[in-house]
PDB file of N, CA and C in Angstrom:
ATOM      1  N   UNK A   1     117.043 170.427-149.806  1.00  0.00           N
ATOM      2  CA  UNK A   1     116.262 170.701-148.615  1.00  0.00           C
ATOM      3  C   UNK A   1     116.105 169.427-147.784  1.00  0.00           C
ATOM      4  N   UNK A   2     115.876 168.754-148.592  1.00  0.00           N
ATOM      5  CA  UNK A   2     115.429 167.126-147.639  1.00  0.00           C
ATOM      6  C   UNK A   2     116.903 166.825-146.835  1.00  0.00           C
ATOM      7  N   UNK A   3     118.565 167.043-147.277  1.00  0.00           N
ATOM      8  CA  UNK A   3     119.371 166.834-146.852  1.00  0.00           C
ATOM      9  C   UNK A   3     119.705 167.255-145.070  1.00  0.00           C
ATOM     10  N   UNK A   4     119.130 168.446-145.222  1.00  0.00           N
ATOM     11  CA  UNK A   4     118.726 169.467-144.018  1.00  0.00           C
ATOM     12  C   UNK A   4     118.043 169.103-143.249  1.00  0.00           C
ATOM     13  N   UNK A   5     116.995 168.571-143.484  1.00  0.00           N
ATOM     14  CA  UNK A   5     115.717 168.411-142.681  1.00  0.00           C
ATOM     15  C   UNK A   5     115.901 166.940-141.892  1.00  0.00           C
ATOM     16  N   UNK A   6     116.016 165.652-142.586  1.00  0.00           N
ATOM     17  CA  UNK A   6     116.072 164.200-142.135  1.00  0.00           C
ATOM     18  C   UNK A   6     116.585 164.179-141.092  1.00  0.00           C
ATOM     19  N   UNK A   7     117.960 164.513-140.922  1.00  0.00           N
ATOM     20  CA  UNK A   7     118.588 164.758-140.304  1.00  0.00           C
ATOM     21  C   UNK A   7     118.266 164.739-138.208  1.00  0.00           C
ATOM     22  N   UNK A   8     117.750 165.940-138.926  1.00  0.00           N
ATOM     23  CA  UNK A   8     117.074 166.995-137.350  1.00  0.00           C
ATOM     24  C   UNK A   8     115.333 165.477-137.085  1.00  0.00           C
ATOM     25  N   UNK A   9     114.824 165.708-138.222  1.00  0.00           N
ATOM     26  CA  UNK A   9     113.589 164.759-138.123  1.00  0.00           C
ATOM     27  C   UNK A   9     113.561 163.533-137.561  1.00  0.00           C
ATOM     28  N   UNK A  10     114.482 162.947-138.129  1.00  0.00           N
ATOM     29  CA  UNK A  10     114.627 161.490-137.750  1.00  0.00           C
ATOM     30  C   UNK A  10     115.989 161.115-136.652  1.00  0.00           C
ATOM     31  N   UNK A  11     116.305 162.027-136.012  1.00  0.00           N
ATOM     32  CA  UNK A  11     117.605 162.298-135.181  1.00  0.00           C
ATOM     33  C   UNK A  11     118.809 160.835-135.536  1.00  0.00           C
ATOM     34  N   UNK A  12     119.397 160.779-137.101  1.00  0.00           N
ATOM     35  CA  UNK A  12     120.408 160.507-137.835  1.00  0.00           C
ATOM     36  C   UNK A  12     121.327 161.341-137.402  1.00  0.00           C
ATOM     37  N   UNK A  13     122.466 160.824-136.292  1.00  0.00           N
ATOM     38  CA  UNK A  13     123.520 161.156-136.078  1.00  0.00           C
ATOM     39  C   UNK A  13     124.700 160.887-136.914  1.00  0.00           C
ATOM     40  N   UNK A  14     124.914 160.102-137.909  1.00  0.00           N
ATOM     41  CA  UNK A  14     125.918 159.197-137.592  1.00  0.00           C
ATOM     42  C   UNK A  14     125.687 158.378-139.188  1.00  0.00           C
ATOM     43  N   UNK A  15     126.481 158.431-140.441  1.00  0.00           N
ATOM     44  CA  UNK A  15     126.298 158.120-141.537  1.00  0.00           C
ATOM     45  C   UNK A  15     127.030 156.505-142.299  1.00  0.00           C
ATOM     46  N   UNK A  16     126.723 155.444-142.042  1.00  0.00           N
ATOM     47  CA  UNK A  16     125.417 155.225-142.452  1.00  0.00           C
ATOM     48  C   UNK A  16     124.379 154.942-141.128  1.00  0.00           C
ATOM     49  N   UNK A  17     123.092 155.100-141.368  1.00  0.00           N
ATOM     50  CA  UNK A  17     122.265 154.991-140.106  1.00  0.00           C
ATOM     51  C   UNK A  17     120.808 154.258-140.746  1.00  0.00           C
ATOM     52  N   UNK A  18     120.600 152.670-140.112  1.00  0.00           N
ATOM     53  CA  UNK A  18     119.963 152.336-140.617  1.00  0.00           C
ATOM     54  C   UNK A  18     118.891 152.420-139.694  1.00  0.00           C
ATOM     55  N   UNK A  19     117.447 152.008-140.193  1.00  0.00           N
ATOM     56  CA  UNK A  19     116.040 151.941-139.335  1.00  0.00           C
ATOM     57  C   UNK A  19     115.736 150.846-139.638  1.00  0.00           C
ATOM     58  N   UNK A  20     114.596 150.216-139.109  1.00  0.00           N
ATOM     59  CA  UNK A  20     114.454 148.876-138.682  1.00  0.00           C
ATOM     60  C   UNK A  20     112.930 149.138-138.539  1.00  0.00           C
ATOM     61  N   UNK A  21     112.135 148.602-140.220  1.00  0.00           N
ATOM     62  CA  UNK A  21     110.292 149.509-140.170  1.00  0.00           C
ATOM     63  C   UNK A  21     110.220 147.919-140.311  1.00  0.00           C
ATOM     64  N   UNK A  22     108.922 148.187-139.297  1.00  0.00           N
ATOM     65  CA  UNK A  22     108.148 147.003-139.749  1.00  0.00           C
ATOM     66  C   UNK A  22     106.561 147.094-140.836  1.00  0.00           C
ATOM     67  N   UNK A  23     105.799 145.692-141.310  1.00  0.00           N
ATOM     68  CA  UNK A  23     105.320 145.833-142.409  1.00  0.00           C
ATOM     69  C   UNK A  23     104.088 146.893-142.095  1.00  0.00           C
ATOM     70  N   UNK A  24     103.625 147.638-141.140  1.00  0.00           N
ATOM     71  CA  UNK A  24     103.135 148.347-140.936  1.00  0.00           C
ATOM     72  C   UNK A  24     103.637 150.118-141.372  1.00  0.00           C
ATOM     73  N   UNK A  25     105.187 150.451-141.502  1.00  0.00           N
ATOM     74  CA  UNK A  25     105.624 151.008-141.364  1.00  0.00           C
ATOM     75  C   UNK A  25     106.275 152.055-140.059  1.00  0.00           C
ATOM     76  N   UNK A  26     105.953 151.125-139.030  1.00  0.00           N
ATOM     77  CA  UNK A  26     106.713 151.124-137.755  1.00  0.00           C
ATOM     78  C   UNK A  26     108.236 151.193-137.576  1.00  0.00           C
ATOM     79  N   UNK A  27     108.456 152.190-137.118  1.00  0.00           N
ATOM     80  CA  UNK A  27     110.424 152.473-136.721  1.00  0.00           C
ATOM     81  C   UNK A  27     110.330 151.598-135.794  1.00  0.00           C
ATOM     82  N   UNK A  28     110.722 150.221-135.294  1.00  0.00           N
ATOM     83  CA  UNK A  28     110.830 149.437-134.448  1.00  0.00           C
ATOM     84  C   UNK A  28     112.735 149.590-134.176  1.00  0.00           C
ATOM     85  N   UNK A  29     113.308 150.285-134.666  1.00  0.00           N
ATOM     86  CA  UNK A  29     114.834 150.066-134.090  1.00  0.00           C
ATOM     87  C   UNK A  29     115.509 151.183-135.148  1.00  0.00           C
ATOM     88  N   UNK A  30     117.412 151.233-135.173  1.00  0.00           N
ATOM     89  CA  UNK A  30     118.008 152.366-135.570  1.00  0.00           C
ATOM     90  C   UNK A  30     119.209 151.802-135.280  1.00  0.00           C
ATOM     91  N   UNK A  31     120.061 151.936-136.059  1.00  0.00           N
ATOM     92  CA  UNK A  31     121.663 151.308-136.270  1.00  0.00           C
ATOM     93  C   UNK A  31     122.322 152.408-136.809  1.00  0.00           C
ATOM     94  N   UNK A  32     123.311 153.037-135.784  1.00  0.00           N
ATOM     95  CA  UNK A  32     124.345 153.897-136.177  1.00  0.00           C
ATOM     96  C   UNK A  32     125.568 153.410-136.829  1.00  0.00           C
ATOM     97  N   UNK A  33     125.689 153.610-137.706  1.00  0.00           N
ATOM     98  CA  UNK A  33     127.558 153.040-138.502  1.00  0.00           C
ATOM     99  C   UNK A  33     127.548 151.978-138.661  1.00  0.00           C
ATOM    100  N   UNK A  34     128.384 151.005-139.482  1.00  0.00           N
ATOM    101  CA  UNK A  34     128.561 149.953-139.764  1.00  0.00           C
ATOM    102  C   UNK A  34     129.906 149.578-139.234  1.00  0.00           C
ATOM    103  N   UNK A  35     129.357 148.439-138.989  1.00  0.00           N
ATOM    104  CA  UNK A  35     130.821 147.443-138.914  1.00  0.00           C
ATOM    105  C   UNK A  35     130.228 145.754-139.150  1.00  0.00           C
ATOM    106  N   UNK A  36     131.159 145.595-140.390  1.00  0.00           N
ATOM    107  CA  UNK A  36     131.215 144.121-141.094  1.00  0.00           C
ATOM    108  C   UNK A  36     130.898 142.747-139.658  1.00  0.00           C
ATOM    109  N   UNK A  37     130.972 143.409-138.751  1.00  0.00           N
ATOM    110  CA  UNK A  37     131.355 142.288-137.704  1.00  0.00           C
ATOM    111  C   UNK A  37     129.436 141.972-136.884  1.00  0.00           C
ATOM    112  N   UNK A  38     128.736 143.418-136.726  1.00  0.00           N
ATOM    113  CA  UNK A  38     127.487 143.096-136.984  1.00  0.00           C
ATOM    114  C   UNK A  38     126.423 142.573-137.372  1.00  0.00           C
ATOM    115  N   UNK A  39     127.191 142.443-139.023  1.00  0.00           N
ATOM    116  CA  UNK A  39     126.121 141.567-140.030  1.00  0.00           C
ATOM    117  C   UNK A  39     125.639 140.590-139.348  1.00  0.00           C
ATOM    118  N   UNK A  40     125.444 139.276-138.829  1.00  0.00           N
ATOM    119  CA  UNK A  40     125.198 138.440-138.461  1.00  0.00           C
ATOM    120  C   UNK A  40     124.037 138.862-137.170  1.00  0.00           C
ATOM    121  N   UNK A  41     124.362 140.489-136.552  1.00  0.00           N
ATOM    122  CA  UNK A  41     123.175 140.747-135.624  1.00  0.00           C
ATOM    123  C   UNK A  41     121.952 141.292-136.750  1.00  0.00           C
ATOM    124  N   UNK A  42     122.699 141.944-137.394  1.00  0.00           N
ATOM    125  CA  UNK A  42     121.760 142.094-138.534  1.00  0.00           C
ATOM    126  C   UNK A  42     120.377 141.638-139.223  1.00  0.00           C
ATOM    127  N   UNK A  43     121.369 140.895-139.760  1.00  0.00           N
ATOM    128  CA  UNK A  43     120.293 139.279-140.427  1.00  0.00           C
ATOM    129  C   UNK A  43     119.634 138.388-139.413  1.00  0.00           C
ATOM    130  N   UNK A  44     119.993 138.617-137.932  1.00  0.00           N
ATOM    131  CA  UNK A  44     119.066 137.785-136.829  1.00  0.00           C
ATOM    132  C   UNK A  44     117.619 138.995-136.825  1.00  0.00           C
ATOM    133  N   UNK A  45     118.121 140.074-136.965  1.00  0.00           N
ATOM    134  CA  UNK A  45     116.816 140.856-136.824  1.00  0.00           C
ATOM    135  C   UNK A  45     115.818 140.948-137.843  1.00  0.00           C
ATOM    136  N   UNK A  46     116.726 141.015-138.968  1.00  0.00           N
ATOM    137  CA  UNK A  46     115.400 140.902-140.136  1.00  0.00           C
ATOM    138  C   UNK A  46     114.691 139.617-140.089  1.00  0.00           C
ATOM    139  N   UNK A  47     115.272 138.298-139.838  1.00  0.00           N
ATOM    140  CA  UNK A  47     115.004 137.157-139.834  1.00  0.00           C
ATOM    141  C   UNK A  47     113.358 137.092-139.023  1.00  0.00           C
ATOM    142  N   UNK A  48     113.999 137.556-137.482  1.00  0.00           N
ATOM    143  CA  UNK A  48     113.092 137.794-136.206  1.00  0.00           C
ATOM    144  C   UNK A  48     112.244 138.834-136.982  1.00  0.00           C
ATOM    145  N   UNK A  49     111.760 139.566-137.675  1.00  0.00           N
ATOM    146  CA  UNK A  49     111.062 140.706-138.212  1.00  0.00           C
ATOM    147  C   UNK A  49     110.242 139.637-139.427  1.00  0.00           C
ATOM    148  N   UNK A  50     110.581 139.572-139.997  1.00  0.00           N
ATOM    149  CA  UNK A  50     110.526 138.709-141.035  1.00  0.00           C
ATOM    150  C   UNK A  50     109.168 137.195-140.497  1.00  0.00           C
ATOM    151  N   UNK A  51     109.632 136.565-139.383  1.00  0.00           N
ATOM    152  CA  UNK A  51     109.166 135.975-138.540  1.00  0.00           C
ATOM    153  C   UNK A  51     107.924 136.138-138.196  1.00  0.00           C
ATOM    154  N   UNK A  52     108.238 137.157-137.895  1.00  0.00           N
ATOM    155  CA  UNK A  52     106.711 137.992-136.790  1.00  0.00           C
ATOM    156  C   UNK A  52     105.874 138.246-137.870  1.00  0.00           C
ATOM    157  N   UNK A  53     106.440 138.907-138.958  1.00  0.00           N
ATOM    158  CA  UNK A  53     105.059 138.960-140.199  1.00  0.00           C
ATOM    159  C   UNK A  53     104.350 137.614-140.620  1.00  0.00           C
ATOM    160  N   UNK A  54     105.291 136.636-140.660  1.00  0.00           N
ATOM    161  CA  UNK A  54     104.693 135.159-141.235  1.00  0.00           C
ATOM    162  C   UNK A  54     103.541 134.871-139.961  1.00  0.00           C
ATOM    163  N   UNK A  55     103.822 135.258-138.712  1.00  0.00           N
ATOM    164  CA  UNK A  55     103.151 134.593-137.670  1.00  0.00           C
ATOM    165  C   UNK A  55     101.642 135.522-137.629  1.00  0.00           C
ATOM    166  N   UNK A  56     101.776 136.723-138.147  1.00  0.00           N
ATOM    167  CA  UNK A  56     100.457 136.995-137.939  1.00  0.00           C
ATOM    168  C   UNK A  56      99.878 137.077-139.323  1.00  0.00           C
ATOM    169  N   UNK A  57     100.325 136.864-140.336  1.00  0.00           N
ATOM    170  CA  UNK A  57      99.507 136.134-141.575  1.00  0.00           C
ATOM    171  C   UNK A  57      98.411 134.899-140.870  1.00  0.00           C
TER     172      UNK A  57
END
């Protein structure tokens, strides 16, 4: 059932499809498909995410 549902819920077009929560559990972003050549935008965002939590500690 859950296979069915996410889908339509979370409008996942496109397999793999990542989200981007922050420590609140905020959808702050959404990445359709991979490509190896990304990584590097990747890891700038978690970094920048990552960031923003240290700063409001």
């Amino acid at each position: 059932m859950g296979g069915k549902i996410s889908p339509k819920l979370y409008g996942v077009v496109s397999s793999p499809t990542s989200f981007w929560i922050d420590h609140k559990g905020i959808i702050r972003g959404r990445s359709v498909g991979f490509n190896v050549a990304h990584v590097p935008q990747m890891e700038q965002k978690i970094e920048k995410m990552l960031g923003d939590l240290k700063k409001k500690k």
